[in-house]
C-alpha atoms as a PDB file:
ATOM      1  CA  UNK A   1       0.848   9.566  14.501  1.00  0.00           C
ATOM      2  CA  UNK A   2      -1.876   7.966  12.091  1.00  0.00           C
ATOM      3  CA  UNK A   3      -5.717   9.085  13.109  1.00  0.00           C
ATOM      4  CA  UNK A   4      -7.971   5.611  13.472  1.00  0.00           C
ATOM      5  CA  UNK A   5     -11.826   6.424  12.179  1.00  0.00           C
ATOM      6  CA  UNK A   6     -14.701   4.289  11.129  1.00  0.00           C
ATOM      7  CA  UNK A   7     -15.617   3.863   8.013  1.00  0.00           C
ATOM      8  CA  UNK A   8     -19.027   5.663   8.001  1.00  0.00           C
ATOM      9  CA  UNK A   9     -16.737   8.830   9.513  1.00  0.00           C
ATOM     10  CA  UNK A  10     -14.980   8.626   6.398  1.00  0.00           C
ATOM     11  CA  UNK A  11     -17.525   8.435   3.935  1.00  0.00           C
ATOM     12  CA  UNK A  12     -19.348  11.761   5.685  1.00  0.00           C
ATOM     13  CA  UNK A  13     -16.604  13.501   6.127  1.00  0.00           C
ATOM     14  CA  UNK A  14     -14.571  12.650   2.686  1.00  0.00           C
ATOM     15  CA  UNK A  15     -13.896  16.265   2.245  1.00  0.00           C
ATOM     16  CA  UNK A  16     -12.261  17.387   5.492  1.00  0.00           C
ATOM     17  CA  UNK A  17     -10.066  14.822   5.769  1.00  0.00           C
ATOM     18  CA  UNK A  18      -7.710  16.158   3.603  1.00  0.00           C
ATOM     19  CA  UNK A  19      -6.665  18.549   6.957  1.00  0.00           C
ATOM     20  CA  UNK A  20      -6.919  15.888   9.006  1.00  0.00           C
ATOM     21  CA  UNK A  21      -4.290  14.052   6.954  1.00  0.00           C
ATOM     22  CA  UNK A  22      -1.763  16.998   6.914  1.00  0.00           C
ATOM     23  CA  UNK A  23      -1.965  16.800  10.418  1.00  0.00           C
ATOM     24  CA  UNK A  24      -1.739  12.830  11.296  1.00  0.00           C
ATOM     25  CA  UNK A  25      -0.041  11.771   8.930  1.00  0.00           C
ATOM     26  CA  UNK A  26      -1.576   9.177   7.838  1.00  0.00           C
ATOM     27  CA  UNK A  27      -5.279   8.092   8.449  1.00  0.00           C
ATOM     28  CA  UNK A  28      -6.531   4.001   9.018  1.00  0.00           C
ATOM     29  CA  UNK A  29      -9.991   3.632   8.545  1.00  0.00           C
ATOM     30  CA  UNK A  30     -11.458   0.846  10.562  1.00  0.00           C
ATOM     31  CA  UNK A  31     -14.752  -1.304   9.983  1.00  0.00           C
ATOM     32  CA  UNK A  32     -16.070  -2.940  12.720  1.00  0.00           C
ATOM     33  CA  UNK A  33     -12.927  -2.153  14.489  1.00  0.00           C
ATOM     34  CA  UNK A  34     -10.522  -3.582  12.259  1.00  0.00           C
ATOM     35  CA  UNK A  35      -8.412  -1.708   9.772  1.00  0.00           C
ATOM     36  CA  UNK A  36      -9.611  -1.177   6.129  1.00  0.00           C
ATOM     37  CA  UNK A  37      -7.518   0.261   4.782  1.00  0.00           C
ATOM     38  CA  UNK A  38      -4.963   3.445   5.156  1.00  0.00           C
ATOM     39  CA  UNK A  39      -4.881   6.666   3.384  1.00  0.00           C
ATOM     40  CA  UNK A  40      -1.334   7.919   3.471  1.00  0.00           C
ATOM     41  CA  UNK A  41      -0.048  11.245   1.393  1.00  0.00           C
ATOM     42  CA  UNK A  42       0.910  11.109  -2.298  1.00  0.00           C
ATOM     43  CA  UNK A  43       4.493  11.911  -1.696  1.00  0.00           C
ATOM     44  CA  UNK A  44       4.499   9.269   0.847  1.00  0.00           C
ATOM     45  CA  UNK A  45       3.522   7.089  -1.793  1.00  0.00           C
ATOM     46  CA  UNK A  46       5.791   4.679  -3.814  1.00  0.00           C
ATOM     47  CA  UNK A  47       6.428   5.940  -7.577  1.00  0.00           C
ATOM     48  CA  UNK A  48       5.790   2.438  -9.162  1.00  0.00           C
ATOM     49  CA  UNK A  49       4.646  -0.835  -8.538  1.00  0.00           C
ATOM     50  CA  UNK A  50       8.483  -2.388  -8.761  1.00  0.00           C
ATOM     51  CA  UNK A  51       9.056  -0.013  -5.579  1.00  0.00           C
ATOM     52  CA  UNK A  52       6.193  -1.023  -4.039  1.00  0.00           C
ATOM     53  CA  UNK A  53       7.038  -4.566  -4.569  1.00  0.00           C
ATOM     54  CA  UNK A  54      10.714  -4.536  -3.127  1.00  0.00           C
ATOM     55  CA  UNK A  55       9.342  -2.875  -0.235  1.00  0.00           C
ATOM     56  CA  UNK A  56       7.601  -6.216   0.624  1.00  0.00           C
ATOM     57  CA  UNK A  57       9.553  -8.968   1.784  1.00  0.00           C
ATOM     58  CA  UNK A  58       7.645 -11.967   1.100  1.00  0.00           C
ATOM     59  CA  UNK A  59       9.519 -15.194   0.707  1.00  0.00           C
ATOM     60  CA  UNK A  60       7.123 -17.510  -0.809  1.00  0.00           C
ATOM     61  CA  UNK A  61       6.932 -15.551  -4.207  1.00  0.00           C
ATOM     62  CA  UNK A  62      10.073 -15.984  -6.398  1.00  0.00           C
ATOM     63  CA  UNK A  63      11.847 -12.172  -6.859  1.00  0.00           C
ATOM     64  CA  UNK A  64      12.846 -10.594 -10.574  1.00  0.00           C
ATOM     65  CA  UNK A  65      16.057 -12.406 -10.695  1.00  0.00           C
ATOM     66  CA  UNK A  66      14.073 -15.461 -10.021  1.00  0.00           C
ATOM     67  CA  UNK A  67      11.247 -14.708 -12.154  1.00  0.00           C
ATOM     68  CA  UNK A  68      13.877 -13.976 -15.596  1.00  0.00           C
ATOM     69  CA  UNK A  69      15.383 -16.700 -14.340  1.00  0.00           C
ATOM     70  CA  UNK A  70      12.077 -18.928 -14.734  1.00  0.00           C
ATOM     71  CA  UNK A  71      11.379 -17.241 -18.160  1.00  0.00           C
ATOM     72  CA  UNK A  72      14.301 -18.043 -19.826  1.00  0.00           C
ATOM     73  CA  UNK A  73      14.124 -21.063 -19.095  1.00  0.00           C
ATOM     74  CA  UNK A  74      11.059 -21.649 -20.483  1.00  0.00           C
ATOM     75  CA  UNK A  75      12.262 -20.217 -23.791  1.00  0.00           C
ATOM     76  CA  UNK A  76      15.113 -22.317 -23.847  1.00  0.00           C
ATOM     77  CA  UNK A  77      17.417 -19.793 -23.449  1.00  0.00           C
ATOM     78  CA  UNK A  78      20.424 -19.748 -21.209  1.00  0.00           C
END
């Protein structure tokens, strides 16, 4: 279950959260009581940006295939 905190919490407390995240999980820092951002383990963490990236589904930007797709035909290749 992720921990919610403000933002000042976080900044005074930087160095004790690191038990607070083994316990929660995952911590969401909130300003003005809306998120931040979210501080999540390493090994929860994607390895690379191409993982990261297939993890989001957002259909108005074009995917790899797409993308080579795109490229070569710029180049004039087929």
């Amino acid at each position: 279950m992720a921990r919610y905190i403000s933002a000042k919490e976080f900044r005074q407390r930087f160095s004790d959260m690191v038990e607070d995240l083994k316990e929660a999980g995952e911590i969401v820092v909130l300003k003005r009581s809306r998120p931040l951002f979210k501080v999540i383990p390493f090994e929860h963490a994607a390895t690379d940006l191409l993982d990261r990236a297939s993890a989001v589904e957002d259909n108005t930007r074009p995917d790899l295939q797409e993308i080579s797709r795109i490229v070569h035909e710029l180049r004039g290749i087929e």
